[in-house]
Protein backbone atom coordinates (compact mmCIF):
# COMPACT_ATOMS: atom_id res chain seq x y z
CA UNK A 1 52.36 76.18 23.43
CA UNK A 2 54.79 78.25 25.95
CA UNK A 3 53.20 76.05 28.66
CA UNK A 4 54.25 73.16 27.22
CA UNK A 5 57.29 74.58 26.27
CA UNK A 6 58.46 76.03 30.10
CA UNK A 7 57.16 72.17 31.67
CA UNK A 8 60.03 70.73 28.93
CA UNK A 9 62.77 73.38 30.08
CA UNK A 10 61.76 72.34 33.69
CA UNK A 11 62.00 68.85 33.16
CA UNK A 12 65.13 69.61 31.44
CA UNK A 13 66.59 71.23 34.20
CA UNK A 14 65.62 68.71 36.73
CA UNK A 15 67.21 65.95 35.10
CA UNK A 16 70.44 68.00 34.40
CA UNK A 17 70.45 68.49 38.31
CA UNK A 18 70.29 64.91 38.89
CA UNK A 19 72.73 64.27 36.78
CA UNK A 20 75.52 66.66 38.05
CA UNK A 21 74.50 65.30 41.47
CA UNK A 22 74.68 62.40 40.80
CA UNK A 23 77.70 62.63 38.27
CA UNK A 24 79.94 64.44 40.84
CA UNK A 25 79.42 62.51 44.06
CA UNK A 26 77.42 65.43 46.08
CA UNK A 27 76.04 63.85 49.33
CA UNK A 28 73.97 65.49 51.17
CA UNK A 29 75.07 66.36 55.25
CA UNK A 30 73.87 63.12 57.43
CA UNK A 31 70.83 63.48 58.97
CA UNK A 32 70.98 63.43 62.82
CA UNK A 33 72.97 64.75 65.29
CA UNK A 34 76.93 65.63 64.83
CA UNK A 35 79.73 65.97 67.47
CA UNK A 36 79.30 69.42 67.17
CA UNK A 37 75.36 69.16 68.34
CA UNK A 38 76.16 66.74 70.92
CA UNK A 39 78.68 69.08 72.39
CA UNK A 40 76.32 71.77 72.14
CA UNK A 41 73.41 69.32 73.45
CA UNK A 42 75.59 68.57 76.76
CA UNK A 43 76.79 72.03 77.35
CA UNK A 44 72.98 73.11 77.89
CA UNK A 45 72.39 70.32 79.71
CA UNK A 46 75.14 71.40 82.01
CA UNK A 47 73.80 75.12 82.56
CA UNK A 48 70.25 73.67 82.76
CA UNK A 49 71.20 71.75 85.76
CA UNK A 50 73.18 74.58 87.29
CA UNK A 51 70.14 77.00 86.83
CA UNK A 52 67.72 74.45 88.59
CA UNK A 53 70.43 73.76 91.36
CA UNK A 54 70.97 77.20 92.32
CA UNK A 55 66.42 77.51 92.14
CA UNK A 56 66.29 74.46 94.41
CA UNK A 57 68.47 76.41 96.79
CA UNK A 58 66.31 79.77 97.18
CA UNK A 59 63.91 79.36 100.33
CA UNK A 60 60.74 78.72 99.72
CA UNK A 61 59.24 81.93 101.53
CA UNK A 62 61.93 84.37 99.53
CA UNK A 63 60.36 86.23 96.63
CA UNK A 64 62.93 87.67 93.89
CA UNK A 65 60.52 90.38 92.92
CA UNK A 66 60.11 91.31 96.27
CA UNK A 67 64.41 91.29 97.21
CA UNK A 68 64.66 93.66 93.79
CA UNK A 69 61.96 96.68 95.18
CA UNK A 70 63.50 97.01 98.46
């Protein structure tokens, strides 16, 4: 009997949550990427392609790990 009676009282509550959501309008945030993420998105892109500029102009022959124990 309190099985059946806590599956009602969840049922219950589901439906009153539909309801309110759907009552007052409550959208969830759009799915996908925001002005904010795209500015984010570009800025990395920016220091990614600073990082591998300044790598592309080490020599070949110089070894960091070596330049750091001398």
């Amino acid at each position: 009997m309190l099985t059946y009676l806590l599956s009602f009282l969840f049922i219950v509550m589901i439906v009153l949550a539909m309801r309110v959501f759907l009552h007052h309008g409550i959208t969830l945030p759009p799915i996908g990427s925001s002005n904010i993420d795209d500015r984010d998105a570009q800025r990395i892109d920016i220091e990614l392609r600073a990082i591998t500029g300044m790598r592309e102009q080490i020599p070949s022959g110089w070894n960091t790990a070596d330049h750091h124990t001398r």
